[in-house]
C-alpha atoms as a PDB file:
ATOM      1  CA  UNK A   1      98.159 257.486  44.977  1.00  0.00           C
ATOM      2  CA  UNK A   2      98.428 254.911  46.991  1.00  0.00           C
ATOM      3  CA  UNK A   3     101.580 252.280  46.145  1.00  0.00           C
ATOM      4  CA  UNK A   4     100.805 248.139  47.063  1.00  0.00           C
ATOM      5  CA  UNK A   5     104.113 246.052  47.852  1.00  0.00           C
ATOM      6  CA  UNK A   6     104.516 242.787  49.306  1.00  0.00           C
ATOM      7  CA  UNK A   7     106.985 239.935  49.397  1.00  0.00           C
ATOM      8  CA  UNK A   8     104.456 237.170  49.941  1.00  0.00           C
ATOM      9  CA  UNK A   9     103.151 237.895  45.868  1.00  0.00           C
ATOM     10  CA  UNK A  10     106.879 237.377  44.517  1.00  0.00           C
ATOM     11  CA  UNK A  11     106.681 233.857  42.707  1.00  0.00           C
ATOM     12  CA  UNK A  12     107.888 231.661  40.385  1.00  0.00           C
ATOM     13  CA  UNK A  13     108.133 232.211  36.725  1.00  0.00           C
ATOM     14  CA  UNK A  14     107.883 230.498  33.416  1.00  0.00           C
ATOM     15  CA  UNK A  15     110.483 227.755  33.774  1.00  0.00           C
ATOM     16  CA  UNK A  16     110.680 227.987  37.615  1.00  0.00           C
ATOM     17  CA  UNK A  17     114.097 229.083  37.606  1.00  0.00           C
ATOM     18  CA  UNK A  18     112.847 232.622  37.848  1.00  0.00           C
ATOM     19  CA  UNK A  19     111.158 234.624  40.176  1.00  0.00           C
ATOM     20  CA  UNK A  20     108.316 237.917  39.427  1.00  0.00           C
ATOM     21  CA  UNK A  21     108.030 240.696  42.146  1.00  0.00           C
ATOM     22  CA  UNK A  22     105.098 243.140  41.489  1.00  0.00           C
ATOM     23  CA  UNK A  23     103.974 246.174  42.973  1.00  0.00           C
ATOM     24  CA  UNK A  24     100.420 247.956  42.104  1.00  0.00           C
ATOM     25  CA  UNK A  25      99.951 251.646  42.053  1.00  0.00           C
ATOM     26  CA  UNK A  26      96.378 252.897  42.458  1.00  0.00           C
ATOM     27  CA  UNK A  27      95.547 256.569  41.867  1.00  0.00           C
ATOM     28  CA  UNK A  28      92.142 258.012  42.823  1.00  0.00           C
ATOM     29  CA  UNK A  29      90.648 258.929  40.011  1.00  0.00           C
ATOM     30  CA  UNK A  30      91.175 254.605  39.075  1.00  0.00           C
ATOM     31  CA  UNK A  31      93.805 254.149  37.022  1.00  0.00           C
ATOM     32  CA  UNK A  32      96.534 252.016  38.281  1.00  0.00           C
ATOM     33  CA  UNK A  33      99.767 250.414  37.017  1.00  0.00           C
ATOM     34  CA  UNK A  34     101.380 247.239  37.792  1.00  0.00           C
ATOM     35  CA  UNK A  35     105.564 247.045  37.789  1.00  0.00           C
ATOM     36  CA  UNK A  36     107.233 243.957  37.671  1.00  0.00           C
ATOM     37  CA  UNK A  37     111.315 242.641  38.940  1.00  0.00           C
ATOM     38  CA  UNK A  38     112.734 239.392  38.422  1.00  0.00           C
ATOM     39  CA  UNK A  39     115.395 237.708  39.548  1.00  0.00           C
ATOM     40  CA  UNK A  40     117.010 234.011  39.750  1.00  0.00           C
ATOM     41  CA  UNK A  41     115.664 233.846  43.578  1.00  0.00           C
ATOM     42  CA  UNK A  42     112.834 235.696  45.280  1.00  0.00           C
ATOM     43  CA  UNK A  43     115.064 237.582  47.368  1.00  0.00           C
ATOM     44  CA  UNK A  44     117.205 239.177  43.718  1.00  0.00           C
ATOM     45  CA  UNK A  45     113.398 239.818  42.220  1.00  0.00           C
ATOM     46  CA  UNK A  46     112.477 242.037  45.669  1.00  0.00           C
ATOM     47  CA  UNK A  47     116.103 243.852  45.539  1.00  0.00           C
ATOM     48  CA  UNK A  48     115.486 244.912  42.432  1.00  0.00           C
ATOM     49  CA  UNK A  49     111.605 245.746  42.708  1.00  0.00           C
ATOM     50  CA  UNK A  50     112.485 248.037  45.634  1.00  0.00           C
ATOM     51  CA  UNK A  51     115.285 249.651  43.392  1.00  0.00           C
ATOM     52  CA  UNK A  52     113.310 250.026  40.575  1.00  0.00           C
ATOM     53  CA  UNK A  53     110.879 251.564  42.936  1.00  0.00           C
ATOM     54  CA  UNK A  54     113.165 254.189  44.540  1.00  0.00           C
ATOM     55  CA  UNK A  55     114.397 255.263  41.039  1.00  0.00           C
ATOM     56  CA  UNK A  56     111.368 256.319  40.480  1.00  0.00           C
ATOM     57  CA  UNK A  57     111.242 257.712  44.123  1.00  0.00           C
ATOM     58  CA  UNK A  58     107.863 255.835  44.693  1.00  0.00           C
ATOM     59  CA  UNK A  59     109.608 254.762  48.094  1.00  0.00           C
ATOM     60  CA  UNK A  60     112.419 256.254  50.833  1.00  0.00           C
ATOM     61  CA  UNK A  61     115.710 255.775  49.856  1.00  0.00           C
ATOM     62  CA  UNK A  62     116.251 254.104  53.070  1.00  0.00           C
ATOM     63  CA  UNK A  63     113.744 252.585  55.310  1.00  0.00           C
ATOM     64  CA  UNK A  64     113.629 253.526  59.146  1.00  0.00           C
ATOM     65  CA  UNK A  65     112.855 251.293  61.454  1.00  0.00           C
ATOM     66  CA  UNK A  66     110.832 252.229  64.477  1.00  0.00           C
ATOM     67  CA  UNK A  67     112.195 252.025  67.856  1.00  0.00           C
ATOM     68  CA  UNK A  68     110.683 249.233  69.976  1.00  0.00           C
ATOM     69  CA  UNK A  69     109.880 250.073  73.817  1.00  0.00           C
END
């Protein structure tokens, strides 16, 4: 399965006051599955996309940064 996130699709909504995150999850046999998050700002609608998505342990609990040299 591979999962699709990013930031830059989180937009506004129906009266513009809200925000949609969305993730895609593609498996290899096809199917796939699109979850949605919103929130009042972009930032709130990402949160709770990324929560959503570790409840369902689709991502790390905790993301680690690599060192830089």
């Amino acid at each position: 399965m591979e999962l699709y996130l990013n930031s830059t699709w989180t937009e506004r909504y129906g009266d513009a006051t809200s925000y949609v995150a969305q993730a895609i999850a593609c498996s290899g046999n096809g199917n796939h599955a699109t979850i949605y998050a919103t929130g009042s700002t972009a930032d709130e609608a990402d949160t709770k996309l990324l929560g959503a998505l570790r409840e369902l342990k689709l991502v790390p609990e905790a993301t680690i940064a690599e060192p830089t040299a």
